[in-house]
PDB file of N, CA and C in Angstrom:
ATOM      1  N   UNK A   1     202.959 -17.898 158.757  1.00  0.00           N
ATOM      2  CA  UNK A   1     202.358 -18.620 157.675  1.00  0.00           C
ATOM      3  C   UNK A   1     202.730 -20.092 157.825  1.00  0.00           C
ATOM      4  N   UNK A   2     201.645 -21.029 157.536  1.00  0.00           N
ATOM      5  CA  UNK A   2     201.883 -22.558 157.697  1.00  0.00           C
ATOM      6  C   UNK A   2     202.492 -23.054 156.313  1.00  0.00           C
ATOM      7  N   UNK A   3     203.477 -23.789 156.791  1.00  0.00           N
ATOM      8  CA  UNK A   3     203.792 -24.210 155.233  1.00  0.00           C
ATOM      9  C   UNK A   3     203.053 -25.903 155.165  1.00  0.00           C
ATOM     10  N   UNK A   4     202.149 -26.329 156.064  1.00  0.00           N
ATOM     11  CA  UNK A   4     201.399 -27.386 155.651  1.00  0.00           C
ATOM     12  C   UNK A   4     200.374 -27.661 154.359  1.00  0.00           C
ATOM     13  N   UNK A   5     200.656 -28.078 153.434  1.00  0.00           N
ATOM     14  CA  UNK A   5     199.966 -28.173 152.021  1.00  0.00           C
ATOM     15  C   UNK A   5     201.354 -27.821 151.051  1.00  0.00           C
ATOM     16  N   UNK A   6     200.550 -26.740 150.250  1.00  0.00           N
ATOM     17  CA  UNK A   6     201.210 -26.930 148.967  1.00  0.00           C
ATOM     18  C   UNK A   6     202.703 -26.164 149.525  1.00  0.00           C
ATOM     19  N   UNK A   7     203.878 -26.380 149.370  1.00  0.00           N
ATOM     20  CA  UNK A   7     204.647 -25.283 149.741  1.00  0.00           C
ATOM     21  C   UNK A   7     205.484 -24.378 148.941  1.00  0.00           C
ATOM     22  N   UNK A   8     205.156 -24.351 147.502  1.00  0.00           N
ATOM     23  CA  UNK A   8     206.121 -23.860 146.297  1.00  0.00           C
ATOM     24  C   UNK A   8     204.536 -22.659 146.534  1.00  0.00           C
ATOM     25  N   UNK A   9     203.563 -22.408 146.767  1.00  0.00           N
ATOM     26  CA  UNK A   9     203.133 -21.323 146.857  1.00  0.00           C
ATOM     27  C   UNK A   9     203.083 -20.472 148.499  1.00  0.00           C
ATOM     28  N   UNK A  10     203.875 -20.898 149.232  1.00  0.00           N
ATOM     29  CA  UNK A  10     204.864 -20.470 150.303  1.00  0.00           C
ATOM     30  C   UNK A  10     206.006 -19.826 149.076  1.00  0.00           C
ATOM     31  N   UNK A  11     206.779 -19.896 148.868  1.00  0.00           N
ATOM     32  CA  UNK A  11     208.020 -19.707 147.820  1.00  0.00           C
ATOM     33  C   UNK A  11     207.686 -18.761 146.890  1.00  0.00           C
ATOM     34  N   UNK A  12     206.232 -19.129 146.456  1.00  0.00           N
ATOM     35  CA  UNK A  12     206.112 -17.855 145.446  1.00  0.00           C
ATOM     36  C   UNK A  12     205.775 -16.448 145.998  1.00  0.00           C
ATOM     37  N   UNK A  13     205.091 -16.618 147.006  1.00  0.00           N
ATOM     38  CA  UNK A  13     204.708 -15.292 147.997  1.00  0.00           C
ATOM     39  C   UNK A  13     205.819 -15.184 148.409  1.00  0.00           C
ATOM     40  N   UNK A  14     206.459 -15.258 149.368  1.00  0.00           N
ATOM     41  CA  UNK A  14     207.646 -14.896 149.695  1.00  0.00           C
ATOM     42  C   UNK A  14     208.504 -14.012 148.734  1.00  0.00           C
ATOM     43  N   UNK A  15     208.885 -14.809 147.615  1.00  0.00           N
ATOM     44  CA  UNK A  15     209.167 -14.248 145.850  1.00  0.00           C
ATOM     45  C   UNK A  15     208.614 -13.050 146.076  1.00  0.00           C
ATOM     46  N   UNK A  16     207.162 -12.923 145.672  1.00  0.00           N
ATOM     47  CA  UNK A  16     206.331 -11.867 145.172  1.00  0.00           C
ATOM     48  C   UNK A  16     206.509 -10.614 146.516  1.00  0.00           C
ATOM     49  N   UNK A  17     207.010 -11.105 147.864  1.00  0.00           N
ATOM     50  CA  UNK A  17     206.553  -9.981 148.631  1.00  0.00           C
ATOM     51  C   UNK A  17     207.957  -9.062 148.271  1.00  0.00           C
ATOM     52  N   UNK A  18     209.145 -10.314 148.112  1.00  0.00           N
ATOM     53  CA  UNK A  18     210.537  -9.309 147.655  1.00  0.00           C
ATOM     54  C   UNK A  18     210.608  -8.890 146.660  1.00  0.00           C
ATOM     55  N   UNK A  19     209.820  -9.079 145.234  1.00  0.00           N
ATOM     56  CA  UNK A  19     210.011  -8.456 144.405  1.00  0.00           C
ATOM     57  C   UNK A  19     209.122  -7.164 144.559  1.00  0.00           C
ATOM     58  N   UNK A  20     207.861  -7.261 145.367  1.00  0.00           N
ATOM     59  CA  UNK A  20     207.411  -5.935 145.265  1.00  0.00           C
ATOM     60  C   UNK A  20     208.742  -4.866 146.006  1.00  0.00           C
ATOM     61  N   UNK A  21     209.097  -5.493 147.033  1.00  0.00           N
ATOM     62  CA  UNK A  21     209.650  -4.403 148.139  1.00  0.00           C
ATOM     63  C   UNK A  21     210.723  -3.976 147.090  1.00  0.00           C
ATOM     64  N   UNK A  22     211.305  -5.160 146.294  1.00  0.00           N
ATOM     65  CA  UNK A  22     212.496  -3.929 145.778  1.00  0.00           C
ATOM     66  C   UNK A  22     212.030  -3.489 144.111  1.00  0.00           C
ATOM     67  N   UNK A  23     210.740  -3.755 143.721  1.00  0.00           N
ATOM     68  CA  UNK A  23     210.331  -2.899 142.931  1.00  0.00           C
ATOM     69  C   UNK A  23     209.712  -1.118 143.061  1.00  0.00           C
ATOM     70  N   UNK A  24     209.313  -1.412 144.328  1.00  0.00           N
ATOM     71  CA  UNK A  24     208.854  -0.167 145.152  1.00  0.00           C
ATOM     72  C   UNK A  24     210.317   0.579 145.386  1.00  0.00           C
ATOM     73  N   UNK A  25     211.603   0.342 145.417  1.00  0.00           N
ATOM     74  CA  UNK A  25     212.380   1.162 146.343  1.00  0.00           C
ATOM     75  C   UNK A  25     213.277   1.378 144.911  1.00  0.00           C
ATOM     76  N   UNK A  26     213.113   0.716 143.624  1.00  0.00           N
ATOM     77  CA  UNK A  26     213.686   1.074 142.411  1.00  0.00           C
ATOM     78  C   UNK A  26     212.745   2.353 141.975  1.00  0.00           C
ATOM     79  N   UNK A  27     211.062   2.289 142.459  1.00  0.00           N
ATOM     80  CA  UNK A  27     210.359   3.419 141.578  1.00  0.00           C
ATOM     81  C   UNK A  27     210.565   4.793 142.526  1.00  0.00           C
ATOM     82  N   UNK A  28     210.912   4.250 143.888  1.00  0.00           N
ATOM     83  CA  UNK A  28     211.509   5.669 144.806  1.00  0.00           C
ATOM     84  C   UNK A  28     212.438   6.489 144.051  1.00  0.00           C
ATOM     85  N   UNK A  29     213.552   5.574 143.386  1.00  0.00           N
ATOM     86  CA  UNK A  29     214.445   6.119 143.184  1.00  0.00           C
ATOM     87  C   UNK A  29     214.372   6.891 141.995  1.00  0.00           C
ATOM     88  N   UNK A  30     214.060   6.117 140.712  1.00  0.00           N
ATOM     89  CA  UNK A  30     212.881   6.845 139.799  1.00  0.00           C
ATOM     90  C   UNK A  30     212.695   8.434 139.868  1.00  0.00           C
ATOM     91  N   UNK A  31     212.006   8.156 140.708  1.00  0.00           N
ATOM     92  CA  UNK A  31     210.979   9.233 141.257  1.00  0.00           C
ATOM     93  C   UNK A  31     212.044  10.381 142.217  1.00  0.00           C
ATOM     94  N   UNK A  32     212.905  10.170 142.574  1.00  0.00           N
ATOM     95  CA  UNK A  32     213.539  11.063 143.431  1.00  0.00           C
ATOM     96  C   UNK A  32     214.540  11.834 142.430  1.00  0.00           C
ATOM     97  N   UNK A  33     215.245  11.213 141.273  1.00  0.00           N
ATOM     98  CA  UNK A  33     216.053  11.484 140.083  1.00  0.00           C
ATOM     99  C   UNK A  33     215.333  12.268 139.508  1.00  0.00           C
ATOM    100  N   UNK A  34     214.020  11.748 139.298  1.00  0.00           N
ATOM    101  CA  UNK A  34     213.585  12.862 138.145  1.00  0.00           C
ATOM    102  C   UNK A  34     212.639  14.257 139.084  1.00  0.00           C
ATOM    103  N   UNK A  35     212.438  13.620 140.330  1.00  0.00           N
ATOM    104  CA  UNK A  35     211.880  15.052 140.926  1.00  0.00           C
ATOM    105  C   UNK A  35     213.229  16.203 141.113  1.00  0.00           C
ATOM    106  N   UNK A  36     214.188  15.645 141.076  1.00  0.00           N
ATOM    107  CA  UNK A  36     215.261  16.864 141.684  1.00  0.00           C
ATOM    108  C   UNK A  36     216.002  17.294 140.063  1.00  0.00           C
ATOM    109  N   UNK A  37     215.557  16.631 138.631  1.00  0.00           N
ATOM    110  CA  UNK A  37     215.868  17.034 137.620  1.00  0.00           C
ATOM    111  C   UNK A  37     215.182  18.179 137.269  1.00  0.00           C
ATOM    112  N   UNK A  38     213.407  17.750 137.700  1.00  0.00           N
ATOM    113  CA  UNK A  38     213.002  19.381 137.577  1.00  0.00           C
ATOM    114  C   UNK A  38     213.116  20.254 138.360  1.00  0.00           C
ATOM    115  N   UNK A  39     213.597  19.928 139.324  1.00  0.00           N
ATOM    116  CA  UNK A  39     213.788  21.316 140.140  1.00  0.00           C
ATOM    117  C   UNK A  39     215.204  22.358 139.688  1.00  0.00           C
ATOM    118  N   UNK A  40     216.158  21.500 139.114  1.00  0.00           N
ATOM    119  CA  UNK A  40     217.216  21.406 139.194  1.00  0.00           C
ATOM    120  C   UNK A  40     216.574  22.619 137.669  1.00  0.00           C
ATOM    121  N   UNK A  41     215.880  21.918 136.608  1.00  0.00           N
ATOM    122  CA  UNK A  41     215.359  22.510 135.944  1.00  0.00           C
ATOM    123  C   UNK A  41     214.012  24.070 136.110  1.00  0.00           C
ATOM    124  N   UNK A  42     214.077  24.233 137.260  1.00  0.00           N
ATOM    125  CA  UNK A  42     213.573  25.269 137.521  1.00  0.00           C
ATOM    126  C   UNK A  42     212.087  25.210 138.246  1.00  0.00           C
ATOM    127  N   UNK A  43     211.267  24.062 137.743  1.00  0.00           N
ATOM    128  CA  UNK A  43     210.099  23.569 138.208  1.00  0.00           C
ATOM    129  C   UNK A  43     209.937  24.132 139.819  1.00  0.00           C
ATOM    130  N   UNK A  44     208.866  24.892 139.754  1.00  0.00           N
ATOM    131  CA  UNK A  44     208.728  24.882 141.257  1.00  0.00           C
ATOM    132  C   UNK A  44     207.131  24.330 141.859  1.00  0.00           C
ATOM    133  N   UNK A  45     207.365  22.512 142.248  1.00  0.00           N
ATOM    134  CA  UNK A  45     206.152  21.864 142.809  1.00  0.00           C
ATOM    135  C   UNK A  45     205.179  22.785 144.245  1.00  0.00           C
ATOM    136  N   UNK A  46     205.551  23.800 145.094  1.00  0.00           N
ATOM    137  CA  UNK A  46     205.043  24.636 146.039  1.00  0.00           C
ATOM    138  C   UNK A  46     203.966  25.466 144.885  1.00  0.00           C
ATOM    139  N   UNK A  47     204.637  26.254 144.064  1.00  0.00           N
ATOM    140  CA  UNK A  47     203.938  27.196 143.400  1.00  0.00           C
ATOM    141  C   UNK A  47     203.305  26.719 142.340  1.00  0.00           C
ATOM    142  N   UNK A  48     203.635  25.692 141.925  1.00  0.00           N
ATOM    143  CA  UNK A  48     202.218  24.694 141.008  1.00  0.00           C
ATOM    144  C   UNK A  48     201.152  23.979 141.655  1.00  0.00           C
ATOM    145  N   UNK A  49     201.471  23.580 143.036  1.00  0.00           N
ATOM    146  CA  UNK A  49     200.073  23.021 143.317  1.00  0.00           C
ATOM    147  C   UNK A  49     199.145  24.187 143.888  1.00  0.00           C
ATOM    148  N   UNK A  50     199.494  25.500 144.501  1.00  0.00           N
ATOM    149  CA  UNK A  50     199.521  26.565 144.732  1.00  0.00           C
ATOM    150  C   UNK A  50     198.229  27.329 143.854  1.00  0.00           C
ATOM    151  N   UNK A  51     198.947  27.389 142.835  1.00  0.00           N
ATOM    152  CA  UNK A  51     198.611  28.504 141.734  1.00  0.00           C
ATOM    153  C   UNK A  51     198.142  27.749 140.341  1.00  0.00           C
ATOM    154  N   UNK A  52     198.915  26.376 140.380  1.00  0.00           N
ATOM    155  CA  UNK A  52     198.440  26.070 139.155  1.00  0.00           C
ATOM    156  C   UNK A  52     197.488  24.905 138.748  1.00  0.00           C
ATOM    157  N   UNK A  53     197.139  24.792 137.400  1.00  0.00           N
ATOM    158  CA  UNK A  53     195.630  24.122 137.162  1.00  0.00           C
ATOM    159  C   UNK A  53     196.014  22.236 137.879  1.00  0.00           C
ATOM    160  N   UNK A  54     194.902  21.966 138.486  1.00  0.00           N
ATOM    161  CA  UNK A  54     194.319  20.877 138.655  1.00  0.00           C
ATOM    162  C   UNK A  54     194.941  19.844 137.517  1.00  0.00           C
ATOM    163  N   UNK A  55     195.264  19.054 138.009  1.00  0.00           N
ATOM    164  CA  UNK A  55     196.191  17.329 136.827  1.00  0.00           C
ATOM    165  C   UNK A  55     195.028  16.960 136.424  1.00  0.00           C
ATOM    166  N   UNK A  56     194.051  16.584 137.048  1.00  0.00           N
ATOM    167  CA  UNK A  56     192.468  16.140 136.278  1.00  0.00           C
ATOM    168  C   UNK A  56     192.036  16.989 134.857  1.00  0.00           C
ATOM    169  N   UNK A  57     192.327  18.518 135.510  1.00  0.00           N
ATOM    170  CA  UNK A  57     191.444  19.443 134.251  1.00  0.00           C
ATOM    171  C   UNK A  57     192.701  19.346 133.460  1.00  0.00           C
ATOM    172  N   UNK A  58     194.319  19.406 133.578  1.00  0.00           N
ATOM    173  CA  UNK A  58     195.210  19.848 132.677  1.00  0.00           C
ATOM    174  C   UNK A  58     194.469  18.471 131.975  1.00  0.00           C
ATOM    175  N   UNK A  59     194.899  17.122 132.261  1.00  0.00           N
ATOM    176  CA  UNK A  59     194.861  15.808 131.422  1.00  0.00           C
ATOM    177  C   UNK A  59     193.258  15.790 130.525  1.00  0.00           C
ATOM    178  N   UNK A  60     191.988  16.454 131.267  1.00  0.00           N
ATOM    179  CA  UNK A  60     191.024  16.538 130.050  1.00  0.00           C
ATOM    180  C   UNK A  60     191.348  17.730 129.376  1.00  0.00           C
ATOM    181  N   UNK A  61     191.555  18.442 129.511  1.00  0.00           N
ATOM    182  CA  UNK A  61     192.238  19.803 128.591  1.00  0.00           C
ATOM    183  C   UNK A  61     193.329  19.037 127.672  1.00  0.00           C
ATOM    184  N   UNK A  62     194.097  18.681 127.914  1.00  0.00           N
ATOM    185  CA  UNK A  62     195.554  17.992 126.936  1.00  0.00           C
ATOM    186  C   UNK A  62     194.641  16.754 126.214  1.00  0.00           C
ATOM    187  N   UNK A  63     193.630  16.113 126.809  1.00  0.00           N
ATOM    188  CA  UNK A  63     192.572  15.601 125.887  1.00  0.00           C
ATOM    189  C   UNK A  63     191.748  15.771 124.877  1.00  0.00           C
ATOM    190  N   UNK A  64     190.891  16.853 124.844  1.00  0.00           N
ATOM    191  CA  UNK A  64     190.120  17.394 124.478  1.00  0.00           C
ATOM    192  C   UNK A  64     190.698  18.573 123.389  1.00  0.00           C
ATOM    193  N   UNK A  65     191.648  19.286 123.601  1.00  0.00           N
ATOM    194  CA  UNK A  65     192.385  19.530 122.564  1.00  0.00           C
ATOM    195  C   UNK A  65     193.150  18.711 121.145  1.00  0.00           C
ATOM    196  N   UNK A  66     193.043  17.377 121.706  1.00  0.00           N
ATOM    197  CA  UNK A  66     193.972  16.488 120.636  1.00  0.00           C
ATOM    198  C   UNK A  66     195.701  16.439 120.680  1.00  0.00           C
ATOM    199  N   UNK A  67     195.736  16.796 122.336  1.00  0.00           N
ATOM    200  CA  UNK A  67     197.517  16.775 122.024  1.00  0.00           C
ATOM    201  C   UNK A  67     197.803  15.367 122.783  1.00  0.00           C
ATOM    202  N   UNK A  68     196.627  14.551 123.003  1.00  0.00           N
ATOM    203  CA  UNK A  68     197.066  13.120 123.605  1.00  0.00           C
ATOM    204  C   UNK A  68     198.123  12.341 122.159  1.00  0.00           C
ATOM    205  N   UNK A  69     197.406  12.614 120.900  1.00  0.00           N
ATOM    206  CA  UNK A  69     198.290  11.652 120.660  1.00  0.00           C
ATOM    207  C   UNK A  69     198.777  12.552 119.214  1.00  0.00           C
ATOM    208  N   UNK A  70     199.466  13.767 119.574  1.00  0.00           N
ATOM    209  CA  UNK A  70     200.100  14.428 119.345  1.00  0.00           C
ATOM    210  C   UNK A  70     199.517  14.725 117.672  1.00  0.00           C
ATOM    211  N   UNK A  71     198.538  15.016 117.249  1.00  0.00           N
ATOM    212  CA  UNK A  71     197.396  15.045 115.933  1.00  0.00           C
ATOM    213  C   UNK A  71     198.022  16.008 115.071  1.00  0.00           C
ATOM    214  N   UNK A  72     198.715  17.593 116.219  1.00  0.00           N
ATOM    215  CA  UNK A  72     199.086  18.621 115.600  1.00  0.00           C
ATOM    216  C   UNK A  72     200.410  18.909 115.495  1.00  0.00           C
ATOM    217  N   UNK A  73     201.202  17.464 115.609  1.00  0.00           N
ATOM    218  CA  UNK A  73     202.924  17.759 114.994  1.00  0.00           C
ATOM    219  C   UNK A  73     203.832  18.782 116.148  1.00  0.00           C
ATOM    220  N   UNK A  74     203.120  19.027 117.407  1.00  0.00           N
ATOM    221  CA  UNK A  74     203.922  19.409 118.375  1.00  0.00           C
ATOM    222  C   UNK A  74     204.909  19.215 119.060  1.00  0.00           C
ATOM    223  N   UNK A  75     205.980  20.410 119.122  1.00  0.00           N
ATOM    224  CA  UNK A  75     206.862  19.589 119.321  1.00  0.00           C
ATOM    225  C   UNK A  75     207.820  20.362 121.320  1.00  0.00           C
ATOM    226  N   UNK A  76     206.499  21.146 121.841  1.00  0.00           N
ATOM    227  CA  UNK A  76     207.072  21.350 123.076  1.00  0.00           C
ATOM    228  C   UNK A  76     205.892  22.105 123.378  1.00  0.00           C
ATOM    229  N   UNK A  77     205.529  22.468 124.541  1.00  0.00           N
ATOM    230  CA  UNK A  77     204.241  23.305 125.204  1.00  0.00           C
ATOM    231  C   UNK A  77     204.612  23.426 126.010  1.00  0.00           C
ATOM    232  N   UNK A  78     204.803  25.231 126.390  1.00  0.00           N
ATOM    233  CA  UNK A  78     204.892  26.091 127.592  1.00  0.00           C
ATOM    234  C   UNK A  78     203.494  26.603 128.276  1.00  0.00           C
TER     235      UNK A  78
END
Protein backbone atom coordinates (compact mmCIF):
# COMPACT_ATOMS: atom_id res chain seq x y z
CA UNK A 1 0.00 0.00 0.00
CA UNK A 2 1.29 3.62 -0.99
CA UNK A 3 1.23 5.91 1.69
CA UNK A 4 1.43 8.88 -0.98
CA UNK A 5 -1.71 11.22 -0.26
CA UNK A 6 -3.71 11.20 2.64
CA UNK A 7 -1.86 9.02 5.27
CA UNK A 8 -4.08 8.97 8.60
CA UNK A 9 -6.36 6.76 6.23
CA UNK A 10 -3.21 4.40 5.86
CA UNK A 11 -3.54 4.37 9.94
CA UNK A 12 -7.06 3.86 9.97
CA UNK A 13 -7.01 0.65 7.79
CA UNK A 14 -4.27 -0.71 9.31
CA UNK A 15 -6.46 0.09 12.79
CA UNK A 16 -9.49 -1.48 11.20
CA UNK A 17 -7.59 -4.62 9.75
CA UNK A 18 -6.31 -5.27 13.65
CA UNK A 19 -9.31 -4.67 15.15
CA UNK A 20 -11.14 -7.02 12.93
CA UNK A 21 -8.39 -9.82 13.39
CA UNK A 22 -8.68 -9.60 17.10
CA UNK A 23 -12.37 -9.15 17.07
CA UNK A 24 -12.67 -12.37 15.04
CA UNK A 25 -10.33 -14.44 17.46
CA UNK A 26 -12.42 -12.91 20.70
CA UNK A 27 -15.82 -14.33 18.79
CA UNK A 28 -13.71 -17.81 18.28
CA UNK A 29 -13.41 -17.88 21.65
CA UNK A 30 -17.03 -17.00 22.36
CA UNK A 31 -17.98 -19.55 20.35
CA UNK A 32 -15.68 -22.37 21.51
CA UNK A 33 -16.85 -21.66 25.49
CA UNK A 34 -20.20 -21.86 24.75
CA UNK A 35 -20.00 -24.79 22.15
CA UNK A 36 -18.25 -27.11 24.77
CA UNK A 37 -20.93 -25.68 27.54
CA UNK A 38 -23.49 -27.48 25.57
CA UNK A 39 -21.95 -30.36 25.09
CA UNK A 40 -20.74 -30.43 28.43
CA UNK A 41 -24.58 -29.92 28.88
CA UNK A 42 -25.52 -32.87 26.96
CA UNK A 43 -26.32 -31.23 23.48
CA UNK A 44 -25.39 -33.51 20.86
CA UNK A 45 -24.53 -31.12 17.44
CA UNK A 46 -23.90 -34.82 15.16
CA UNK A 47 -27.45 -35.96 16.10
CA UNK A 48 -29.17 -32.53 15.64
CA UNK A 49 -28.05 -31.71 12.36
CA UNK A 50 -28.72 -35.45 11.65
CA UNK A 51 -32.18 -35.89 12.86
CA UNK A 52 -33.19 -32.62 13.79
CA UNK A 53 -35.46 -29.73 12.30
CA UNK A 54 -33.84 -27.25 9.91
CA UNK A 55 -32.72 -23.50 11.92
CA UNK A 56 -34.76 -21.79 9.00
CA UNK A 57 -38.10 -23.85 9.79
CA UNK A 58 -37.28 -23.99 13.80
CA UNK A 59 -36.80 -19.78 13.61
CA UNK A 60 -40.25 -19.47 11.34
CA UNK A 61 -41.91 -21.97 13.63
CA UNK A 62 -40.53 -20.01 16.99
CA UNK A 63 -42.03 -17.09 14.77
CA UNK A 64 -45.14 -17.88 13.82
CA UNK A 65 -46.09 -19.29 17.05
CA UNK A 66 -45.41 -15.92 18.96
CA UNK A 67 -42.51 -17.13 21.14
CA UNK A 68 -40.18 -14.40 19.34
CA UNK A 69 -41.05 -12.01 21.76
CA UNK A 70 -42.08 -14.19 24.38
CA UNK A 71 -46.32 -13.07 24.16
CA UNK A 72 -47.01 -16.37 26.26
CA UNK A 73 -44.95 -15.75 29.61
CA UNK A 74 -42.58 -18.73 28.80
CA UNK A 75 -40.30 -19.60 30.71
CA UNK A 76 -38.15 -22.74 29.06
CA UNK A 77 -38.97 -25.07 25.86
CA UNK A 78 -37.96 -28.64 25.48
Amino acid sequence: MSISGNKSIVVRRVFAEDLDSELLMIKEAILTDSIELFKRQGIDFEKNKEKGIDSKDFAKKFWDYGLVFNSYGLKSIT
